[in-house]
C-alpha atoms as a PDB file:
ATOM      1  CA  UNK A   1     -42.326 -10.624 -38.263  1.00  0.00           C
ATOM      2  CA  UNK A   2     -45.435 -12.026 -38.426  1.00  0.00           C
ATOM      3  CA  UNK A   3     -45.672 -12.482 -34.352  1.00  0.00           C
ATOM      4  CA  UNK A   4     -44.263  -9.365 -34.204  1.00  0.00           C
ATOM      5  CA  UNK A   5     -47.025  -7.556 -35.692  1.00  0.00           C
ATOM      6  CA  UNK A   6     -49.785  -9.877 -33.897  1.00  0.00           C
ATOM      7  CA  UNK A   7     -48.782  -8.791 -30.336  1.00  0.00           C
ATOM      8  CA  UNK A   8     -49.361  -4.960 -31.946  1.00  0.00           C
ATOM      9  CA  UNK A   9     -45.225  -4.254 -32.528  1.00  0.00           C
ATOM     10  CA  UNK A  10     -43.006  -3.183 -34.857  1.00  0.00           C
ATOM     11  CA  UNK A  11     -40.372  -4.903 -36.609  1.00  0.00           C
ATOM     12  CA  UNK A  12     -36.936  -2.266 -37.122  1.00  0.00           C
ATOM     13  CA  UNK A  13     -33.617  -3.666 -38.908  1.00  0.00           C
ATOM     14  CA  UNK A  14     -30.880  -2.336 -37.571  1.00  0.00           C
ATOM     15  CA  UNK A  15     -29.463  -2.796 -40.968  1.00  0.00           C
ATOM     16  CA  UNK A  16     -31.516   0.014 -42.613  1.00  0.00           C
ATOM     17  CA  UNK A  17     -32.036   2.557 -39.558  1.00  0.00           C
ATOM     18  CA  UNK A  18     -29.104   2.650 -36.839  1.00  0.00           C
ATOM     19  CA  UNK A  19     -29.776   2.323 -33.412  1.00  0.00           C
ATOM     20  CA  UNK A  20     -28.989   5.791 -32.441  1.00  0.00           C
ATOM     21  CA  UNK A  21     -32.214   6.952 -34.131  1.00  0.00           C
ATOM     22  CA  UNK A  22     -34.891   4.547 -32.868  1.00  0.00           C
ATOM     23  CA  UNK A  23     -36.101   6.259 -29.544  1.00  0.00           C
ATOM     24  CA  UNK A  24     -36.292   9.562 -32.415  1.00  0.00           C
ATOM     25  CA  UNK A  25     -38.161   6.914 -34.474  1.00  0.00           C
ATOM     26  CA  UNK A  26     -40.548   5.099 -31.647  1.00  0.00           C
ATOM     27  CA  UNK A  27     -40.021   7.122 -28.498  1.00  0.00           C
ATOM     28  CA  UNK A  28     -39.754   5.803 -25.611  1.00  0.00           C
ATOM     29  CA  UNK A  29     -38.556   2.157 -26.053  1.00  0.00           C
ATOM     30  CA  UNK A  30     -39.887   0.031 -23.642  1.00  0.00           C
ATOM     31  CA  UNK A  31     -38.555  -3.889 -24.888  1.00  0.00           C
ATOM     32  CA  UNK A  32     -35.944  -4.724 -26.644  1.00  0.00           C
ATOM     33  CA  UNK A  33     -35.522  -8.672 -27.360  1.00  0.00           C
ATOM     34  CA  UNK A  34     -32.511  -9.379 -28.594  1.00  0.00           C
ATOM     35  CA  UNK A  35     -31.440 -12.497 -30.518  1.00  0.00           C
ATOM     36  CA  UNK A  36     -28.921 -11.994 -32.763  1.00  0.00           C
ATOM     37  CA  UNK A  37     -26.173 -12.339 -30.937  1.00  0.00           C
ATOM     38  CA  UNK A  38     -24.169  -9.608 -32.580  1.00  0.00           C
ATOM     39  CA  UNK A  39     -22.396  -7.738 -29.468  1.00  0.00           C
ATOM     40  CA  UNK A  40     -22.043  -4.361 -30.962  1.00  0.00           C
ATOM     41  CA  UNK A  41     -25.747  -3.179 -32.181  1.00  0.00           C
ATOM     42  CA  UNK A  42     -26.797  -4.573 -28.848  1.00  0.00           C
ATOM     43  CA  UNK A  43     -24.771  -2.594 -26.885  1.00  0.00           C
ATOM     44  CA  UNK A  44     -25.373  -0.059 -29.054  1.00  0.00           C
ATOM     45  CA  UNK A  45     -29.047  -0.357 -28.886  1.00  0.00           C
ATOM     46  CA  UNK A  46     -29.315  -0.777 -25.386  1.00  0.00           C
ATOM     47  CA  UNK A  47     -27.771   3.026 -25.160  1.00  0.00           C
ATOM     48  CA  UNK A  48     -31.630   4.128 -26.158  1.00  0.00           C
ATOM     49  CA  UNK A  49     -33.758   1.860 -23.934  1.00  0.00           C
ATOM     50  CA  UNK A  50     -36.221   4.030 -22.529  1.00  0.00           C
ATOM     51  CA  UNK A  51     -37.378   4.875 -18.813  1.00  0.00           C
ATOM     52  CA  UNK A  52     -38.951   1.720 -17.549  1.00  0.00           C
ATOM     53  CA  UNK A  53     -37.626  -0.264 -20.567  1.00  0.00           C
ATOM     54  CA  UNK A  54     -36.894  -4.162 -20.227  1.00  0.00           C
ATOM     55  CA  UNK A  55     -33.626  -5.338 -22.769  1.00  0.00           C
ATOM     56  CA  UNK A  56     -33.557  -9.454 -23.095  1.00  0.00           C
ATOM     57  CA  UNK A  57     -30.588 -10.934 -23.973  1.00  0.00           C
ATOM     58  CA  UNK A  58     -30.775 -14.261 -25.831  1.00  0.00           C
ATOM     59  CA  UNK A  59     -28.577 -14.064 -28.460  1.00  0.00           C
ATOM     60  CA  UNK A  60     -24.955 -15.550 -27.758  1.00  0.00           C
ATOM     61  CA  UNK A  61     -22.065 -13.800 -29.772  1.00  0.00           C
ATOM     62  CA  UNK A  62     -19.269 -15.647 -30.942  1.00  0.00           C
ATOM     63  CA  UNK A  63     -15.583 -15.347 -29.937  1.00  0.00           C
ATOM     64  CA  UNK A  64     -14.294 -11.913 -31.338  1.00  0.00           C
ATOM     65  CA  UNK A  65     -12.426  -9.408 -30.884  1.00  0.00           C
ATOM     66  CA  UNK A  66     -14.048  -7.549 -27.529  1.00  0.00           C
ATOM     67  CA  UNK A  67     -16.371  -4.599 -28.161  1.00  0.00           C
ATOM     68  CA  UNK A  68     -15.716  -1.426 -26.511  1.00  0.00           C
ATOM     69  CA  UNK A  69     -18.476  -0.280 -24.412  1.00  0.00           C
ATOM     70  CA  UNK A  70     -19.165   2.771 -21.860  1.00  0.00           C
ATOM     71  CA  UNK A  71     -20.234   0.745 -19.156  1.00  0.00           C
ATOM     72  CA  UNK A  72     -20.248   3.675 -16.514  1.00  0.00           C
ATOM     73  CA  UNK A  73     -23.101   5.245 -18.992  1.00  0.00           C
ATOM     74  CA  UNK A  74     -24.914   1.377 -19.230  1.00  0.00           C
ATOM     75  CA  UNK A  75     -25.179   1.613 -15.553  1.00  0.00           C
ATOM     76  CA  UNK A  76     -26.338   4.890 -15.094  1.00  0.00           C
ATOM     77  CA  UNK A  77     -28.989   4.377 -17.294  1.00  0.00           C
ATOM     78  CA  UNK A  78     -30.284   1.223 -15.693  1.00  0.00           C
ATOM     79  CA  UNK A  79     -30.440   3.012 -12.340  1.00  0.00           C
ATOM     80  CA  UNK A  80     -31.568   6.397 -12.864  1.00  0.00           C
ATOM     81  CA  UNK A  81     -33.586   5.111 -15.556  1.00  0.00           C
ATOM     82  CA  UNK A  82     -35.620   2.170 -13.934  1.00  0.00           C
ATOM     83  CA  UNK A  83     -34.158   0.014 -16.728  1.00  0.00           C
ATOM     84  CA  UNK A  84     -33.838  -3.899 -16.802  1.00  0.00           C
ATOM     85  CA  UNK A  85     -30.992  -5.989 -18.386  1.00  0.00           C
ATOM     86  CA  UNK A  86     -31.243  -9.606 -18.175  1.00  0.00           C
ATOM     87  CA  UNK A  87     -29.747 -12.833 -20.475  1.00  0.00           C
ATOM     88  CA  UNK A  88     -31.681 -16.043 -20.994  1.00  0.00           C
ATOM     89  CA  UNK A  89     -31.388 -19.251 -22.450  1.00  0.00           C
ATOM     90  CA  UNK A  90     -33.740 -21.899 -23.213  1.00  0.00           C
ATOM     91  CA  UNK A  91     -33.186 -24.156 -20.303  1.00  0.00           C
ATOM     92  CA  UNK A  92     -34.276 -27.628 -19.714  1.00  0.00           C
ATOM     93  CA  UNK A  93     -36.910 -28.767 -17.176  1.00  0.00           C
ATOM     94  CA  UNK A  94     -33.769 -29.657 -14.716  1.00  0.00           C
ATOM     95  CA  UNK A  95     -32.975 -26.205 -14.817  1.00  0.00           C
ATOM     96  CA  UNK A  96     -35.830 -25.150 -13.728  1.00  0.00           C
ATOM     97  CA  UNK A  97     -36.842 -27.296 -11.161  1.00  0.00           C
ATOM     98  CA  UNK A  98     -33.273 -26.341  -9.791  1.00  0.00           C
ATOM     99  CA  UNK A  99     -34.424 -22.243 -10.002  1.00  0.00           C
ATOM    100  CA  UNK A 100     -37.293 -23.681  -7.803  1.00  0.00           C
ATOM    101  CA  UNK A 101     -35.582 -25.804  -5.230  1.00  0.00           C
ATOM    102  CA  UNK A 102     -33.173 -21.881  -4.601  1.00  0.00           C
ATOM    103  CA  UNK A 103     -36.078 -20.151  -4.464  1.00  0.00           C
ATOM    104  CA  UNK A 104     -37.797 -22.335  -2.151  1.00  0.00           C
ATOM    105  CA  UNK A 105     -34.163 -22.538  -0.237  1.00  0.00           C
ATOM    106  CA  UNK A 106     -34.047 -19.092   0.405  1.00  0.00           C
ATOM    107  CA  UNK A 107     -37.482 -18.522   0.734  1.00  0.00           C
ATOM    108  CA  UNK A 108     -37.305 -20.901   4.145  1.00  0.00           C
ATOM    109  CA  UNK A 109     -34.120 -19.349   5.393  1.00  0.00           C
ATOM    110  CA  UNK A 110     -34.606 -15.808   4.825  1.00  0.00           C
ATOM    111  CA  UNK A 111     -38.925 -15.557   5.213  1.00  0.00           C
ATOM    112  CA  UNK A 112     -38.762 -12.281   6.369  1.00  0.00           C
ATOM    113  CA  UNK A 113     -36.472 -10.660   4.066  1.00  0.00           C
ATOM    114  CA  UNK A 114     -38.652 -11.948   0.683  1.00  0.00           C
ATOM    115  CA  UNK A 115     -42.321 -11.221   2.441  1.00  0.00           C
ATOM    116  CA  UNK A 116     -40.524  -7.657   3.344  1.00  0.00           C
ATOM    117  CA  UNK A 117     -39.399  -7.008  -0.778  1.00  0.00           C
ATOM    118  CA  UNK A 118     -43.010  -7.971  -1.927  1.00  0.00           C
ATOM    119  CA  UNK A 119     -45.119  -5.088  -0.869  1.00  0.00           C
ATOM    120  CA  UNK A 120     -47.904  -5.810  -3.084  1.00  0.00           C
ATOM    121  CA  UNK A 121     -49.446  -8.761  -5.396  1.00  0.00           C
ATOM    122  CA  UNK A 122     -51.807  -6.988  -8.199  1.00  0.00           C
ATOM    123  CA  UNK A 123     -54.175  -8.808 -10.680  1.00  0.00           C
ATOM    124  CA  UNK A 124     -52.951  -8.837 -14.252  1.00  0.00           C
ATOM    125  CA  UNK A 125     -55.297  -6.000 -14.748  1.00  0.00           C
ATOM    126  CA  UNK A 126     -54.146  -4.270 -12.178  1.00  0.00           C
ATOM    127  CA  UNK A 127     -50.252  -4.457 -13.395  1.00  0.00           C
ATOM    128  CA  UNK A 128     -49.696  -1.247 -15.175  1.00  0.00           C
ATOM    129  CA  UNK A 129     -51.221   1.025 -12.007  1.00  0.00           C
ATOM    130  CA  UNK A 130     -48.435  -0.786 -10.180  1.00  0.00           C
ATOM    131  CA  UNK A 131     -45.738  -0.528 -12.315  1.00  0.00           C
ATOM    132  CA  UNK A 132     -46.876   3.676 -12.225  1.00  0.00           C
ATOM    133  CA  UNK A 133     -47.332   3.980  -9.139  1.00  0.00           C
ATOM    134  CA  UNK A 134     -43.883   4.004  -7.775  1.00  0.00           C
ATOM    135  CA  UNK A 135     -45.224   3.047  -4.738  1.00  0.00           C
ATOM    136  CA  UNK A 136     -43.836   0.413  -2.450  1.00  0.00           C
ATOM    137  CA  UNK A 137     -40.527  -2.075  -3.307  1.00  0.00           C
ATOM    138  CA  UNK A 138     -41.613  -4.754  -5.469  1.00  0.00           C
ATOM    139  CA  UNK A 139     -45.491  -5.488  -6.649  1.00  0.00           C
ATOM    140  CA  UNK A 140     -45.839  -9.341  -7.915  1.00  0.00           C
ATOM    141  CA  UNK A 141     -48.379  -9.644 -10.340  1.00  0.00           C
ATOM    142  CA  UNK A 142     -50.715 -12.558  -9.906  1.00  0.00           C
ATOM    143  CA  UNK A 143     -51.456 -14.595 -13.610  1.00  0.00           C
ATOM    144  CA  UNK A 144     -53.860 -16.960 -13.251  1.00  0.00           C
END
């Protein structure tokens, strides 16, 4: 909890408020970093991600019964609501270099197509007036 706190969040068990009353709790939620691997709450939790809201998967459940979900609702969501859903894992340096070597791949055989997606690269500063702006297809932002 501890780097919770020092990046200026707040720590919420799902064991002592349910997930169905966070956004009345927070508002809008904007991240949701999941690690616990438990299917259900984060399905369940994901059903409150806010407009603009990122959900990161990295926990990985065990083999159980499957979980009943309303996946026409999940989608929705992410679409109308400008959501993103993505899993990680802690991959090794091979892994990477291999996400690097695709990239690069289809960077050289479709230029046009990745220049044509990236309508804007922003300074770290500039980031949020991007991310607002709903202007163009896809801003980079530029860490240095």
């Amino acid at each position: 909890m501890r780097i919770v706190s020092a990046i200026g969040a707040r720590f919420i068990s799902s064991a002592e408020h349910p997930p169905a009353d966070l956004a009345k709790r927070v508002g809008n939620i904007s991240l949701v970093y999941e690690a616990s691997g438990a299917a259900k709450v984060s399905f369940d939790v994901l059903s409150v991600l806010g407009v603009n809201g990122v959900y990161i998967f990295t926990g990985v459940p065990g083999v159980r019964a499957p979980v009943e979900i309303d996946a026409e609702r999940i989608m929705r969501n992410l679409v109308l609501n400008n959501q993103v859903l993505c899993g990680t894992v802690n991959a090794g340096r091979a892994s990477f270099e291999e996400g690097l070597r695709d990239l690069g791949s289809f960077m050289q055989r479709f230029p046009a197509a990745v220049r044509a997606m990236i309508t804007d690269r922003v300074s770290l500063d500039e980031a949020r007036d991007a991310v607002l702006s709903r202007g163009g297809i896809k801003s980079v932002i530029k860490v240095a």
